[in-house]
C-alpha atoms as a PDB file:
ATOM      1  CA  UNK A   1      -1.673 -29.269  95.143  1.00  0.00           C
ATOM      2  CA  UNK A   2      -4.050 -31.935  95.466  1.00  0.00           C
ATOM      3  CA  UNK A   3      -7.476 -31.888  93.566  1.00  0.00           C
ATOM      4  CA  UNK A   4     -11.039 -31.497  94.790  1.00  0.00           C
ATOM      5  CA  UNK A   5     -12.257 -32.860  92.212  1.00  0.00           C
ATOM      6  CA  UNK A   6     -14.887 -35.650  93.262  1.00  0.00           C
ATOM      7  CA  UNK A   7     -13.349 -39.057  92.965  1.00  0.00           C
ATOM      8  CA  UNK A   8     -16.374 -40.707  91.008  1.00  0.00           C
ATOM      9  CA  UNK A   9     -16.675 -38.617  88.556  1.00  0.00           C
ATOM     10  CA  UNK A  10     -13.044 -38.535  87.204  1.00  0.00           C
ATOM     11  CA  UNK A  11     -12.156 -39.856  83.649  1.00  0.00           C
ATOM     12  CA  UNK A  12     -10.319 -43.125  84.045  1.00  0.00           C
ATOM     13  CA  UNK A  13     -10.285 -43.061  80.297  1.00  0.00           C
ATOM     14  CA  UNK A  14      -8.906 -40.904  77.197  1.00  0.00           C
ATOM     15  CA  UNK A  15     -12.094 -38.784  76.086  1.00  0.00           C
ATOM     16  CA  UNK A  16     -14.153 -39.919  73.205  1.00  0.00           C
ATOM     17  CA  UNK A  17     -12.616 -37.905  70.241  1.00  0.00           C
ATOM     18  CA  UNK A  18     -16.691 -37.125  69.682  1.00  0.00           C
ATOM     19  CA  UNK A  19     -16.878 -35.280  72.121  1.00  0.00           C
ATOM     20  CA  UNK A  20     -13.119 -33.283  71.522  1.00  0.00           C
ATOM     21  CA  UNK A  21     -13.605 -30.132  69.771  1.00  0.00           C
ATOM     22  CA  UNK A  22      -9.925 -28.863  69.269  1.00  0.00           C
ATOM     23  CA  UNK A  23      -8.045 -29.915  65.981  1.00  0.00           C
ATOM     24  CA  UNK A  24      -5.214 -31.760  65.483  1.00  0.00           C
ATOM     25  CA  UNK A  25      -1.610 -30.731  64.211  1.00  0.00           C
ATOM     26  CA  UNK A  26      -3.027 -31.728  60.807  1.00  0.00           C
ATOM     27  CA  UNK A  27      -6.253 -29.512  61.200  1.00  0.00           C
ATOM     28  CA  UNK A  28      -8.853 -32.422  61.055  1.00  0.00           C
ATOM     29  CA  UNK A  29     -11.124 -33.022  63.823  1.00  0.00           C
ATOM     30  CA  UNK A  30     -10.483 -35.916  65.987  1.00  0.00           C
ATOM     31  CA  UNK A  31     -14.401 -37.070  65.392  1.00  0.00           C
ATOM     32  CA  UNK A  32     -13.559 -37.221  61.824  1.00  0.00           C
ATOM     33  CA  UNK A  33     -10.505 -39.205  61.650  1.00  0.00           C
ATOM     34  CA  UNK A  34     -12.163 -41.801  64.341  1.00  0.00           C
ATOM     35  CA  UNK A  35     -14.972 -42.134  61.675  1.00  0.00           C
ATOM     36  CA  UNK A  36     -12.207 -42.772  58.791  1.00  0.00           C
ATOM     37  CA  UNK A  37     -10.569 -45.090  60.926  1.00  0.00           C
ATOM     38  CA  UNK A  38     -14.185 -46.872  61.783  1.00  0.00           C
ATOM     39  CA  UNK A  39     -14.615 -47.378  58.234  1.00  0.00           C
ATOM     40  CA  UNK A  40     -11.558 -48.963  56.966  1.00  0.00           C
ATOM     41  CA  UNK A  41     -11.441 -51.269  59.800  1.00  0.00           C
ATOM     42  CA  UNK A  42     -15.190 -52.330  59.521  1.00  0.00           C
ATOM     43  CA  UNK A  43     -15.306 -55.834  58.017  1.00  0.00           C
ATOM     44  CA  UNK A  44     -18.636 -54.778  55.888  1.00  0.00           C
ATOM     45  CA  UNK A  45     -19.282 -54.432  52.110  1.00  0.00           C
ATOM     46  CA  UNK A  46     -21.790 -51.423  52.928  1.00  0.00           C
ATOM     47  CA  UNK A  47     -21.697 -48.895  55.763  1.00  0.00           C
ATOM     48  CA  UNK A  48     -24.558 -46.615  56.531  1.00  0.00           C
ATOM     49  CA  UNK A  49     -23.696 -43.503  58.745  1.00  0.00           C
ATOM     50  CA  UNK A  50     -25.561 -41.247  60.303  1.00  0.00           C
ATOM     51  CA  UNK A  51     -24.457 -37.967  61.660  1.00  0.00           C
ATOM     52  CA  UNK A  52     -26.254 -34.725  62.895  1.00  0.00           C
ATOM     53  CA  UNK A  53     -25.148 -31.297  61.239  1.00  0.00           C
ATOM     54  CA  UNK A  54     -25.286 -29.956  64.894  1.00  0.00           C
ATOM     55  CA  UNK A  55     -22.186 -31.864  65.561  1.00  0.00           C
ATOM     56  CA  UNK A  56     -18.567 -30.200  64.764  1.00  0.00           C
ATOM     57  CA  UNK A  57     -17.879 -32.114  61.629  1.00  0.00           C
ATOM     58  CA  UNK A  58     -19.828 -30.941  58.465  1.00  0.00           C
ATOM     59  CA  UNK A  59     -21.165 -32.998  55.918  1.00  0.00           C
ATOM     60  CA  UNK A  60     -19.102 -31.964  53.675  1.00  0.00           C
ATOM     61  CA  UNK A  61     -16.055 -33.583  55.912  1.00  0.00           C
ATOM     62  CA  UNK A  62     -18.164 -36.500  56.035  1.00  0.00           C
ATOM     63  CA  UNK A  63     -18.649 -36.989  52.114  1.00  0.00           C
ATOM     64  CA  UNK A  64     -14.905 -36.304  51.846  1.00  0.00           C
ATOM     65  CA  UNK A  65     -14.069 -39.592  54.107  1.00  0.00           C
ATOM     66  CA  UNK A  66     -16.585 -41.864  52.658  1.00  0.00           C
ATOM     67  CA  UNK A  67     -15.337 -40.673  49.028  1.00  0.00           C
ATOM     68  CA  UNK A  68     -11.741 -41.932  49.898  1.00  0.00           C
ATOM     69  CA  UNK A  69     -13.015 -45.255  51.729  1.00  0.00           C
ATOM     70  CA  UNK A  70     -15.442 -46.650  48.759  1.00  0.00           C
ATOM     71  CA  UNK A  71     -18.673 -45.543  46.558  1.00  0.00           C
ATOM     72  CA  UNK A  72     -21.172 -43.310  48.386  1.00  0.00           C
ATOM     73  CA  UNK A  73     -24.340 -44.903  46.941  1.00  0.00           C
ATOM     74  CA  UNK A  74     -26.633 -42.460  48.590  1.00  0.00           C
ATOM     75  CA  UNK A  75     -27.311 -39.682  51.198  1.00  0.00           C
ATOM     76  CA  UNK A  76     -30.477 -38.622  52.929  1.00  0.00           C
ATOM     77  CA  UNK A  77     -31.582 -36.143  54.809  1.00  0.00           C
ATOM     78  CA  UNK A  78     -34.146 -35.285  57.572  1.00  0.00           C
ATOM     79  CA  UNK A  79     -34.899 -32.127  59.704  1.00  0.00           C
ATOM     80  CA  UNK A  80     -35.655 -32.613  63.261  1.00  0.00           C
ATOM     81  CA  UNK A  81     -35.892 -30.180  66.158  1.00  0.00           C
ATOM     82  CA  UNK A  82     -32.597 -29.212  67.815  1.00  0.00           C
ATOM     83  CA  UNK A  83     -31.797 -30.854  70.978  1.00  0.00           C
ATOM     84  CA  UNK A  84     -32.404 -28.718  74.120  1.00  0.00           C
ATOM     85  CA  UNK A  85     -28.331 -28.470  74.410  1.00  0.00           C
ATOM     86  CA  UNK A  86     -28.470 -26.474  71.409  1.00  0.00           C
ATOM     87  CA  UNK A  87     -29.649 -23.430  73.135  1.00  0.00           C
ATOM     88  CA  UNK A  88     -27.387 -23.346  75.396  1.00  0.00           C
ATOM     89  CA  UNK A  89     -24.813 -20.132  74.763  1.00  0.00           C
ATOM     90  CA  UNK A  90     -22.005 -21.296  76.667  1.00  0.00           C
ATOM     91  CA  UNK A  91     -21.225 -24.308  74.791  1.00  0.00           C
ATOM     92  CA  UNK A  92     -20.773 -22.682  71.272  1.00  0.00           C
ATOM     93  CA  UNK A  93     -17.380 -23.451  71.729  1.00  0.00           C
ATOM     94  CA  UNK A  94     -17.688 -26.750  70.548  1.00  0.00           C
ATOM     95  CA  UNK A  95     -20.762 -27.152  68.366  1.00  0.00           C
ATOM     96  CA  UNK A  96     -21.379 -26.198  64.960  1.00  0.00           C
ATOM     97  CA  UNK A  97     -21.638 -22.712  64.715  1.00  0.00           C
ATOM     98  CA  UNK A  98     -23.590 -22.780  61.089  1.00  0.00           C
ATOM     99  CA  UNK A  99     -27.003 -21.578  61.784  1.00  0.00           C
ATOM    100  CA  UNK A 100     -29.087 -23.948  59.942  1.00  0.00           C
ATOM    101  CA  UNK A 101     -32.095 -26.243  60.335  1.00  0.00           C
ATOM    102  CA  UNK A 102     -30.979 -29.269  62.452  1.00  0.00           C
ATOM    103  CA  UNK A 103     -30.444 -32.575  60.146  1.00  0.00           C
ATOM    104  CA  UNK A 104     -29.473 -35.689  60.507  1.00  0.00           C
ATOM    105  CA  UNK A 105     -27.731 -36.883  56.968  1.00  0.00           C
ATOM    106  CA  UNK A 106     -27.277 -41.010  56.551  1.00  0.00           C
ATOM    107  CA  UNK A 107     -24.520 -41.915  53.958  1.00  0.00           C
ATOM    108  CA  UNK A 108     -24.716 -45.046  52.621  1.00  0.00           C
ATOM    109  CA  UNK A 109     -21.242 -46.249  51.825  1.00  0.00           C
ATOM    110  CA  UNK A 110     -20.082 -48.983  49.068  1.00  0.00           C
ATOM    111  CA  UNK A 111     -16.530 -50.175  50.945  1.00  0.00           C
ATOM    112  CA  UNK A 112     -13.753 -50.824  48.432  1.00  0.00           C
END
């Protein structure tokens, strides 16, 4: 059967594992493994992330990553308002279900 889909707005590419929410056979998130792969293939002495908690990784996955890639010399914080996306039911599915303020944490990362 042939699709209907409109021809200009299919994917030519693979989707940006940011914006996959299923697991792998391992149980990590693909976001998370593209950020540990980021890191040891950046050619930089110090790496400063910054990730929102409304995405699917937690902070907590983050610190994890950073931890095996080098010395995490600091992490901040900041609350901000949640995007407008945020209130939308239907996509709970694939956003962080954790009913907290929004923030945006920066790690800054020490490479070994």
């Amino acid at each position: 059967m042939r699709s209907i889909r409109r021809i200009d707005s299919s994917d030519k590419f693979r989707p940006s594992p940011f914006e996959e929410f299923r697991k792998n056979a391992e149980g990590k998130l693909p976001a998370v493994e593209a950020i540990e792969n980021l890191i040891q293939q950046a050619q930089a002495q110090y790496i400063v992330l910054s990730y929102s908690s409304g995405s699917r990784a937690t902070a907590q996955q983050l610190h994890d990553v950073l931890l095996s890639q080098g010395q995490l010399m600091d992490v901040l914080s900041i609350t901000h308002k949640k995007n407008v996306m945020a209130e939308m039911k239907w996509t709970n599915e694939w956003t962080n279900e954790a009913n907290e303020e929004n923030k945006e944490y920066f790690f800054l990362l020490e490479k070994q």
